[in-house]
PDB file of N, CA and C in Angstrom:
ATOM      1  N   UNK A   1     116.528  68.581 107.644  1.00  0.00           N
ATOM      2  CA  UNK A   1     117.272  68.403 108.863  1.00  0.00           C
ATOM      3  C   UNK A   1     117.746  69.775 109.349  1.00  0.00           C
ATOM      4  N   UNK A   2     117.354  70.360 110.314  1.00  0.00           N
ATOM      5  CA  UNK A   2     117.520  71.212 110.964  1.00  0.00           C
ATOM      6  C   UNK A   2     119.510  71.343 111.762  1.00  0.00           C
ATOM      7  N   UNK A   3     120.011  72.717 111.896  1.00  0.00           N
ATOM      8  CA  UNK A   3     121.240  72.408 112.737  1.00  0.00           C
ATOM      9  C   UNK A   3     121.377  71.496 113.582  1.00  0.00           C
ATOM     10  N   UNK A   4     120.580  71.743 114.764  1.00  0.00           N
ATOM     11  CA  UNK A   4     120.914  70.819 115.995  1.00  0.00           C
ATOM     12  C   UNK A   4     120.413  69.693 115.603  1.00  0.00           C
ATOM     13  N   UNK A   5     119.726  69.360 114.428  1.00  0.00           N
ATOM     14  CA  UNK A   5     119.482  67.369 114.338  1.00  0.00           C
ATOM     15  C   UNK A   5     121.326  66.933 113.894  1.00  0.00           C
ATOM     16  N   UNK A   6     121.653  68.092 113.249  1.00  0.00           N
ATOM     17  CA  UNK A   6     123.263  68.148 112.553  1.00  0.00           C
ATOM     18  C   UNK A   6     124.226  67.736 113.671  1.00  0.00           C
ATOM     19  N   UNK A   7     124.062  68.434 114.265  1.00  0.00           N
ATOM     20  CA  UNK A   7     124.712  68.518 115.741  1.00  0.00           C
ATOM     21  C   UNK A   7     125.009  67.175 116.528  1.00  0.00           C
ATOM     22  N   UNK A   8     123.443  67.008 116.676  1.00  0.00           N
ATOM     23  CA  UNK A   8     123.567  65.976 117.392  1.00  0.00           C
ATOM     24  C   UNK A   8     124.618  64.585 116.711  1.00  0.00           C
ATOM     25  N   UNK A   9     123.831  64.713 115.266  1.00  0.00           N
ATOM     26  CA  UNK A   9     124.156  63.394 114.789  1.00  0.00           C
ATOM     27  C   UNK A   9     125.724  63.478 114.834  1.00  0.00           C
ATOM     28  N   UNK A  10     126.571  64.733 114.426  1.00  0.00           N
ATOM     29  CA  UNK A  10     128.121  65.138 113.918  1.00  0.00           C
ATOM     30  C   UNK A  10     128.400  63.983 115.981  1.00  0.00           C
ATOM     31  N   UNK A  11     127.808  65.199 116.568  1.00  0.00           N
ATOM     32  CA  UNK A  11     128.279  64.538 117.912  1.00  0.00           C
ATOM     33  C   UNK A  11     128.290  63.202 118.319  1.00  0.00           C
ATOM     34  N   UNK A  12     127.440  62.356 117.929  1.00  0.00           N
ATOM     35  CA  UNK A  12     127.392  60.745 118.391  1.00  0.00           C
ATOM     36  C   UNK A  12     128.313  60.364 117.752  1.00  0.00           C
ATOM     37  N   UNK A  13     128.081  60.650 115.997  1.00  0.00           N
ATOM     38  CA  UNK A  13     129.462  59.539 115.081  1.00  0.00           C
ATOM     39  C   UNK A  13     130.910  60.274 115.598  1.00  0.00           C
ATOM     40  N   UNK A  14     131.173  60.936 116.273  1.00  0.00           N
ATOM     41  CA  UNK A  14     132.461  61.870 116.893  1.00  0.00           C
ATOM     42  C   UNK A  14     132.665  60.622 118.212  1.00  0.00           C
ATOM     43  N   UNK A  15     131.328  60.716 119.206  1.00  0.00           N
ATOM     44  CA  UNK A  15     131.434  59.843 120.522  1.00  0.00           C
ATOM     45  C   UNK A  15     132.171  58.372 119.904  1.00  0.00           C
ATOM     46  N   UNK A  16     131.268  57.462 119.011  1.00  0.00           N
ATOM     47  CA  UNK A  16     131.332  56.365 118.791  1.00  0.00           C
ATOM     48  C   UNK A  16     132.425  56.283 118.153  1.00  0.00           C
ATOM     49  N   UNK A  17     132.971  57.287 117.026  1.00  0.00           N
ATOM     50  CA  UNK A  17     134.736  56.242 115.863  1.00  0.00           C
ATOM     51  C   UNK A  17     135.672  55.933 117.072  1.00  0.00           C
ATOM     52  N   UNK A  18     136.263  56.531 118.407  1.00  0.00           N
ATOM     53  CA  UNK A  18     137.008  56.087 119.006  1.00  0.00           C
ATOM     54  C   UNK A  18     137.143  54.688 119.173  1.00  0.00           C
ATOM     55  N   UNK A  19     135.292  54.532 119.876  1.00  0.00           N
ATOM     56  CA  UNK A  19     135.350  53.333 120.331  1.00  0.00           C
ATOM     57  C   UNK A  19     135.193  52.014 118.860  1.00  0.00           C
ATOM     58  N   UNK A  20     134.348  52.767 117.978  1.00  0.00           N
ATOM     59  CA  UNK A  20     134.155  51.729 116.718  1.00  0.00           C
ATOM     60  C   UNK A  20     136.051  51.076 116.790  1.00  0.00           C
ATOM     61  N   UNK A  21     136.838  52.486 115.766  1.00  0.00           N
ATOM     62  CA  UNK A  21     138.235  51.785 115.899  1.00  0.00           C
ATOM     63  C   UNK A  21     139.369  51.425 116.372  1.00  0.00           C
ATOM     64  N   UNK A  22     138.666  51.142 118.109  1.00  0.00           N
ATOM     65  CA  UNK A  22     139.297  50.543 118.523  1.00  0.00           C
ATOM     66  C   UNK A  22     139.093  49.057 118.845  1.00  0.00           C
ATOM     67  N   UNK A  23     137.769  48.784 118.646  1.00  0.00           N
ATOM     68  CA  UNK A  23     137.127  47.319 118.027  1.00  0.00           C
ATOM     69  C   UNK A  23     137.325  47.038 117.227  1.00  0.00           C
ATOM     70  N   UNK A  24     137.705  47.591 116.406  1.00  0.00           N
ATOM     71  CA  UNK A  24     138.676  47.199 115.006  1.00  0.00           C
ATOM     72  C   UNK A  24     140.106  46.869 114.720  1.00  0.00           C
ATOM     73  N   UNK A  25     140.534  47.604 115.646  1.00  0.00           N
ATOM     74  CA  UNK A  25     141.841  47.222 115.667  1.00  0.00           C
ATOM     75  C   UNK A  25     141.999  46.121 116.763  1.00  0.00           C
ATOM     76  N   UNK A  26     141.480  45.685 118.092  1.00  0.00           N
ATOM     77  CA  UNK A  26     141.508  45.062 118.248  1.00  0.00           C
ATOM     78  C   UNK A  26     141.270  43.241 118.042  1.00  0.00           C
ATOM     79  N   UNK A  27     139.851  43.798 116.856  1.00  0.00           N
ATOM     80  CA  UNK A  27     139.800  42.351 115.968  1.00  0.00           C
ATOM     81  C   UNK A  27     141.078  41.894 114.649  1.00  0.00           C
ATOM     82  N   UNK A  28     141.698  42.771 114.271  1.00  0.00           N
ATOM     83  CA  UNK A  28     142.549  42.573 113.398  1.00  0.00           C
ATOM     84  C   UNK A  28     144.014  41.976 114.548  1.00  0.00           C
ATOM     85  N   UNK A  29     144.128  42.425 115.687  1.00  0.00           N
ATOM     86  CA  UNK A  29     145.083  42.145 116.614  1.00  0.00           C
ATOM     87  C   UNK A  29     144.699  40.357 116.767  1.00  0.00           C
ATOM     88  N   UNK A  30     143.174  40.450 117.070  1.00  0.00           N
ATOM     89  CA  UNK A  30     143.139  38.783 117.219  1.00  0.00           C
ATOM     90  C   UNK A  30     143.229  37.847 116.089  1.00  0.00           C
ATOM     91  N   UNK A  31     142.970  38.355 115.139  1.00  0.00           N
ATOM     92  CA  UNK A  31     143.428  37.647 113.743  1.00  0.00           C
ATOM     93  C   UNK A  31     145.027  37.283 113.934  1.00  0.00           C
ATOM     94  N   UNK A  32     145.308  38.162 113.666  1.00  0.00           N
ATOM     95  CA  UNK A  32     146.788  38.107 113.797  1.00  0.00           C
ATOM     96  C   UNK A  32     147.565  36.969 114.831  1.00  0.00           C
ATOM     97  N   UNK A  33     147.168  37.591 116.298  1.00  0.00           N
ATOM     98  CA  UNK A  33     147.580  35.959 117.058  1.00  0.00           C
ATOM     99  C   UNK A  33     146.747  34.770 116.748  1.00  0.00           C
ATOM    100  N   UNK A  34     145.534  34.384 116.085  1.00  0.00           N
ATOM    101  CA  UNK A  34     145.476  33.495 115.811  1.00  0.00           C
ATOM    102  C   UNK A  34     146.074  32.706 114.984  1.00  0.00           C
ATOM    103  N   UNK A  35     146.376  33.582 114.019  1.00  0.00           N
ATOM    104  CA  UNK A  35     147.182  33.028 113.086  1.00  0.00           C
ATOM    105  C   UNK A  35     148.346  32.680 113.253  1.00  0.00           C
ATOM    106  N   UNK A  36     149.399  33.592 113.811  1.00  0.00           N
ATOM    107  CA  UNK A  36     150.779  32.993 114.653  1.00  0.00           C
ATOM    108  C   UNK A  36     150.856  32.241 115.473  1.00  0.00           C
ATOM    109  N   UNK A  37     149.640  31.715 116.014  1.00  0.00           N
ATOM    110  CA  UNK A  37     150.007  30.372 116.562  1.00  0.00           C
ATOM    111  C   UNK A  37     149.457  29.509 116.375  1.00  0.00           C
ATOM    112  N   UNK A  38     148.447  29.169 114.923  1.00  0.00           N
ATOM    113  CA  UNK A  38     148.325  28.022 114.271  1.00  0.00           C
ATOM    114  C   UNK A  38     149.786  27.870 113.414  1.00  0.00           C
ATOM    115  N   UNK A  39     150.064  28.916 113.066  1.00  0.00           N
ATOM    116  CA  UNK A  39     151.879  28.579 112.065  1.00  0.00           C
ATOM    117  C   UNK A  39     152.775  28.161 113.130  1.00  0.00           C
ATOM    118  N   UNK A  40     152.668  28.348 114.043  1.00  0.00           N
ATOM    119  CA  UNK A  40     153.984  27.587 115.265  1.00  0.00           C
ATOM    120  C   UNK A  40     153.431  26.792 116.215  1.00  0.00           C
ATOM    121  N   UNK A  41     152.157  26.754 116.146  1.00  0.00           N
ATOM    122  CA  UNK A  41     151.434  25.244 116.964  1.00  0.00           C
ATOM    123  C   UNK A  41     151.857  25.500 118.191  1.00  0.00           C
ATOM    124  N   UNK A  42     151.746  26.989 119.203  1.00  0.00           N
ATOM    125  CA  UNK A  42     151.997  27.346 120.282  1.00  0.00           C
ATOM    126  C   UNK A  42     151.328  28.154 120.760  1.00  0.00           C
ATOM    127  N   UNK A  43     151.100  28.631 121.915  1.00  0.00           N
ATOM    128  CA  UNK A  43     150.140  29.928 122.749  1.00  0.00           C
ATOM    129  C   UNK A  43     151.120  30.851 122.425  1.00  0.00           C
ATOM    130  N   UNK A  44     150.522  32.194 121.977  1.00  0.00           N
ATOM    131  CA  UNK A  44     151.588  33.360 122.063  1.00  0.00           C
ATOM    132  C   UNK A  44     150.299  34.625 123.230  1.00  0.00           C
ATOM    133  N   UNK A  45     151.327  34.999 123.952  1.00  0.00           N
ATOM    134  CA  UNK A  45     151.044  35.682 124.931  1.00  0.00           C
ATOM    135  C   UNK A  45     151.945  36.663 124.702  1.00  0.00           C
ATOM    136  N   UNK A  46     151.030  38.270 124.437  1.00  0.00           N
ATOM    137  CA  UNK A  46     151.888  39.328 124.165  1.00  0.00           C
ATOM    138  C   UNK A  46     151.040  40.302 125.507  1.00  0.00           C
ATOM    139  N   UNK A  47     151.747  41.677 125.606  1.00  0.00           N
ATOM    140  CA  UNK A  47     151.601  42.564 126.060  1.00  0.00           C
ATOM    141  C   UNK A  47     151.518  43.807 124.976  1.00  0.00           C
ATOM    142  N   UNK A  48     150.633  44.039 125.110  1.00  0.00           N
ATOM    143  CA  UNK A  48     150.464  45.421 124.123  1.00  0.00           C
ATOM    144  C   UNK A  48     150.927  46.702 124.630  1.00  0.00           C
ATOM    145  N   UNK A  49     151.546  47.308 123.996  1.00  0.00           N
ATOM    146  CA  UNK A  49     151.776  48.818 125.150  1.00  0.00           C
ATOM    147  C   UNK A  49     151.606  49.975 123.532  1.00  0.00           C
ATOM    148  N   UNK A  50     150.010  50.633 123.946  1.00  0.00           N
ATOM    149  CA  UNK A  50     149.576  51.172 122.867  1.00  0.00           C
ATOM    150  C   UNK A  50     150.441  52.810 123.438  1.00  0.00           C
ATOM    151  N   UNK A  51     151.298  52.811 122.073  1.00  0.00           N
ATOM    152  CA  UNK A  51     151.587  54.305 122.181  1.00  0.00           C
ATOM    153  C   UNK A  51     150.800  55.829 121.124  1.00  0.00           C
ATOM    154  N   UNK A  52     150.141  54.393 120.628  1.00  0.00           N
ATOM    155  CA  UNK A  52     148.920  55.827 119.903  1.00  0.00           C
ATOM    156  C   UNK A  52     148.192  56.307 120.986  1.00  0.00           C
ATOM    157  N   UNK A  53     147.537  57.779 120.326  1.00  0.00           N
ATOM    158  CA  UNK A  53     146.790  58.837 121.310  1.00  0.00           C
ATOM    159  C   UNK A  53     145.164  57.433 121.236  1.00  0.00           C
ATOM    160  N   UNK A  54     144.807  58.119 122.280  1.00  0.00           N
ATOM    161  CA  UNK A  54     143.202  57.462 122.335  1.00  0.00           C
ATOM    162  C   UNK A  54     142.348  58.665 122.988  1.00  0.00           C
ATOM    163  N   UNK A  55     141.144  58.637 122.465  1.00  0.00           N
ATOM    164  CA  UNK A  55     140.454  60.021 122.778  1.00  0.00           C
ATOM    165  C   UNK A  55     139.398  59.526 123.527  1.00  0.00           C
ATOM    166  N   UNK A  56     138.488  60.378 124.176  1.00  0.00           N
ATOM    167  CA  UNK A  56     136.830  60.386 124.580  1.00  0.00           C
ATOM    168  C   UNK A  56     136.525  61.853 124.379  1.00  0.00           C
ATOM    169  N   UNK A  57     135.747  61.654 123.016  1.00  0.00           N
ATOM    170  CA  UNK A  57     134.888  63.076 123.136  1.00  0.00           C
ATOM    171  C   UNK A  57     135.793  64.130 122.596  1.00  0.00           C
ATOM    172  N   UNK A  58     136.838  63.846 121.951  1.00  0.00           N
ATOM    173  CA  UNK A  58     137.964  64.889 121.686  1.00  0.00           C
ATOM    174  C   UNK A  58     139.074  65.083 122.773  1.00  0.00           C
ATOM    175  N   UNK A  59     138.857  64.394 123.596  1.00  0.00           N
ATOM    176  CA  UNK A  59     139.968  64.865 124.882  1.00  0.00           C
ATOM    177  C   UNK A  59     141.077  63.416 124.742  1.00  0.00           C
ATOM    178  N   UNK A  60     142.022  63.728 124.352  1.00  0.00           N
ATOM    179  CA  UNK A  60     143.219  62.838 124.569  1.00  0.00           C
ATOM    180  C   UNK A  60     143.508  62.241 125.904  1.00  0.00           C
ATOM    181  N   UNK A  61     143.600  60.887 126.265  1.00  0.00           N
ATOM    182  CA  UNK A  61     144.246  60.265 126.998  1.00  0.00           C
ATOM    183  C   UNK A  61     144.773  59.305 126.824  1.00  0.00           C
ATOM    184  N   UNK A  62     146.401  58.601 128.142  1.00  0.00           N
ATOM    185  CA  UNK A  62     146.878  57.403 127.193  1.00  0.00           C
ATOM    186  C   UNK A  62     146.882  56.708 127.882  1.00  0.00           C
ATOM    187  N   UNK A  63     147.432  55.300 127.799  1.00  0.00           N
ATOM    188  CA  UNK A  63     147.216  54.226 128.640  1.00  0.00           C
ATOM    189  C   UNK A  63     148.830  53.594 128.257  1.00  0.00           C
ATOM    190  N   UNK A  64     149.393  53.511 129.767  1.00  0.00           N
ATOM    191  CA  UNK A  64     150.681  52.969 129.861  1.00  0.00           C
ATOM    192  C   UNK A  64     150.726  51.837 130.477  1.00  0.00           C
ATOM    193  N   UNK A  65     151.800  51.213 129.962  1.00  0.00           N
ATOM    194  CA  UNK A  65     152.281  49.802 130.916  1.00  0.00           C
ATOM    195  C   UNK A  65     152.827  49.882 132.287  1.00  0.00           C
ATOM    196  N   UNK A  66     151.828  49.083 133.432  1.00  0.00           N
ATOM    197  CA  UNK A  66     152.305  49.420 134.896  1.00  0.00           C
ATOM    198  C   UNK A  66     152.385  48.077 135.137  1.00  0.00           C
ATOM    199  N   UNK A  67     153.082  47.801 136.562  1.00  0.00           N
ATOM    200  CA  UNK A  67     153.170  46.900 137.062  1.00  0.00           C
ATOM    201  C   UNK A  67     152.154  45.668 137.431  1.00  0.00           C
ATOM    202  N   UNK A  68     150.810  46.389 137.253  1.00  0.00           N
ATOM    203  CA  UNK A  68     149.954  45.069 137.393  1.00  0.00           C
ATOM    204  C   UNK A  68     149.898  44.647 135.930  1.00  0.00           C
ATOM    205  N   UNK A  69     149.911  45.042 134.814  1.00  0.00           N
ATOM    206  CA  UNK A  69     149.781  44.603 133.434  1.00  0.00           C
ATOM    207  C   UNK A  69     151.086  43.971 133.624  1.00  0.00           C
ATOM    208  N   UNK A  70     152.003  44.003 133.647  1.00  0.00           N
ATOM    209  CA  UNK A  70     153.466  43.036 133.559  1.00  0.00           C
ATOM    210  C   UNK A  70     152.817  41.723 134.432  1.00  0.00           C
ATOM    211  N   UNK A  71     152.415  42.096 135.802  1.00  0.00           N
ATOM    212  CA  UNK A  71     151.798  40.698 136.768  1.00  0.00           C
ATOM    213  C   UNK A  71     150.774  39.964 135.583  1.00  0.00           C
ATOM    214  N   UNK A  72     149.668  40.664 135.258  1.00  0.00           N
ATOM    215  CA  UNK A  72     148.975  39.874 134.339  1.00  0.00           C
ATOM    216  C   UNK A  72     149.203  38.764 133.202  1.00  0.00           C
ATOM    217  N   UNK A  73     150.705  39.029 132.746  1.00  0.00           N
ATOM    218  CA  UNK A  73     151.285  38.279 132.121  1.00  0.00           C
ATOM    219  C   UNK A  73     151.840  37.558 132.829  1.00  0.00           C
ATOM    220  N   UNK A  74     152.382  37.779 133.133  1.00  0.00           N
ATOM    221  CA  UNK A  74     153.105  36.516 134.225  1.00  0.00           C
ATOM    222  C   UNK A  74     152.264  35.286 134.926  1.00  0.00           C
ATOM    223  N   UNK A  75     150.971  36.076 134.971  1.00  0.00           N
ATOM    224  CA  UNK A  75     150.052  35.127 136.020  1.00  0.00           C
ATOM    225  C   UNK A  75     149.356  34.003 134.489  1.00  0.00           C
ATOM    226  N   UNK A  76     149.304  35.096 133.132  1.00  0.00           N
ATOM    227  CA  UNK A  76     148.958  34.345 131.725  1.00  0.00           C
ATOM    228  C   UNK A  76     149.439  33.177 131.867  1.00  0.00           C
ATOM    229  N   UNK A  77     150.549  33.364 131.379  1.00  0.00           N
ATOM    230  CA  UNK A  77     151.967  32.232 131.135  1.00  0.00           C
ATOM    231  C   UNK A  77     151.871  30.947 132.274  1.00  0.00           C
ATOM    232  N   UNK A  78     151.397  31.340 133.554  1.00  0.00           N
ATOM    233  CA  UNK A  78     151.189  30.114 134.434  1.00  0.00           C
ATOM    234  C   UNK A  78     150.299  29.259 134.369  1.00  0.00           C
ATOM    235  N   UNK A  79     149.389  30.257 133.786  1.00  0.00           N
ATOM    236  CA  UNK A  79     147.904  29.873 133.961  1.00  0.00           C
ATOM    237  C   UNK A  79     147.521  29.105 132.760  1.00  0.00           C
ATOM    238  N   UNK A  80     148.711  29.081 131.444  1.00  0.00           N
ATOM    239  CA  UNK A  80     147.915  28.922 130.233  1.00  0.00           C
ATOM    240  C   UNK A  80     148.274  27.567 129.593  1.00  0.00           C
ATOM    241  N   UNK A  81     147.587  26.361 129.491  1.00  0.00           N
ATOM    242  CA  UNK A  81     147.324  25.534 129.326  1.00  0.00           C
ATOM    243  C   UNK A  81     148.311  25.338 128.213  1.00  0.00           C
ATOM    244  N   UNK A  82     149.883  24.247 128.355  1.00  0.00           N
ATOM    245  CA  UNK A  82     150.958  24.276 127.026  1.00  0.00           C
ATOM    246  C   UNK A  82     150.571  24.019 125.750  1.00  0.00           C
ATOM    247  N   UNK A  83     149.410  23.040 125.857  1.00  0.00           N
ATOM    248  CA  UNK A  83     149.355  22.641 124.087  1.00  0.00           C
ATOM    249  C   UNK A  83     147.788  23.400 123.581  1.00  0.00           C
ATOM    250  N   UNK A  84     148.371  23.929 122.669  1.00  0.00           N
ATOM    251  CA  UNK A  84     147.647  24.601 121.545  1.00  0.00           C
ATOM    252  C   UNK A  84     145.465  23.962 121.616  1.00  0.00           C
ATOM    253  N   UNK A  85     144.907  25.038 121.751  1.00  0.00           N
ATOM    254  CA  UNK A  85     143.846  24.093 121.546  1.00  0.00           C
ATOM    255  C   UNK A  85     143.361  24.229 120.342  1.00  0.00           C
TER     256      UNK A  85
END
């Protein structure tokens, strides 16, 4: 294997762990509400407000809670069918 086959490859698995663990953490997130609301036999509707860093490519950016994510919940909660399916 030559440098730049090095390169390349260092560079893709660099592109992809962001996104790998954040599919990961998001499947452990759905575990989790599934499970809290088979133990209380209710819909739980959360808002996440991620204050970890999140990258692309090495470059940091973050993602905050704005006013249409607060609407989104709100519109959840109307929208979401009371008994457990």
């Amino acid at each position: 294997m030559s440098f730049g086959d090095l390169f390349w490859v260092f560079f893709i698995i660099t592109a992809l762990q962001p996104m790998l663990h954040q599919r990961f953490l998001d499947a452990s997130r759905q575990r989790l509400i599934a499970r809290i609301e088979r133990q209380r036999n209710s819909r739980l509707i959360l808002l996440v407000h991620r204050q970890e860093t999140m990258s692309l490519l090495g470059f940091p950016f973050f993602r905050f809670i704005n006013i249409d994510d607060s609407e989104e919940v709100i519109r959840a909660i109307h929208m979401t069918d009371p008994q457990p399916g």
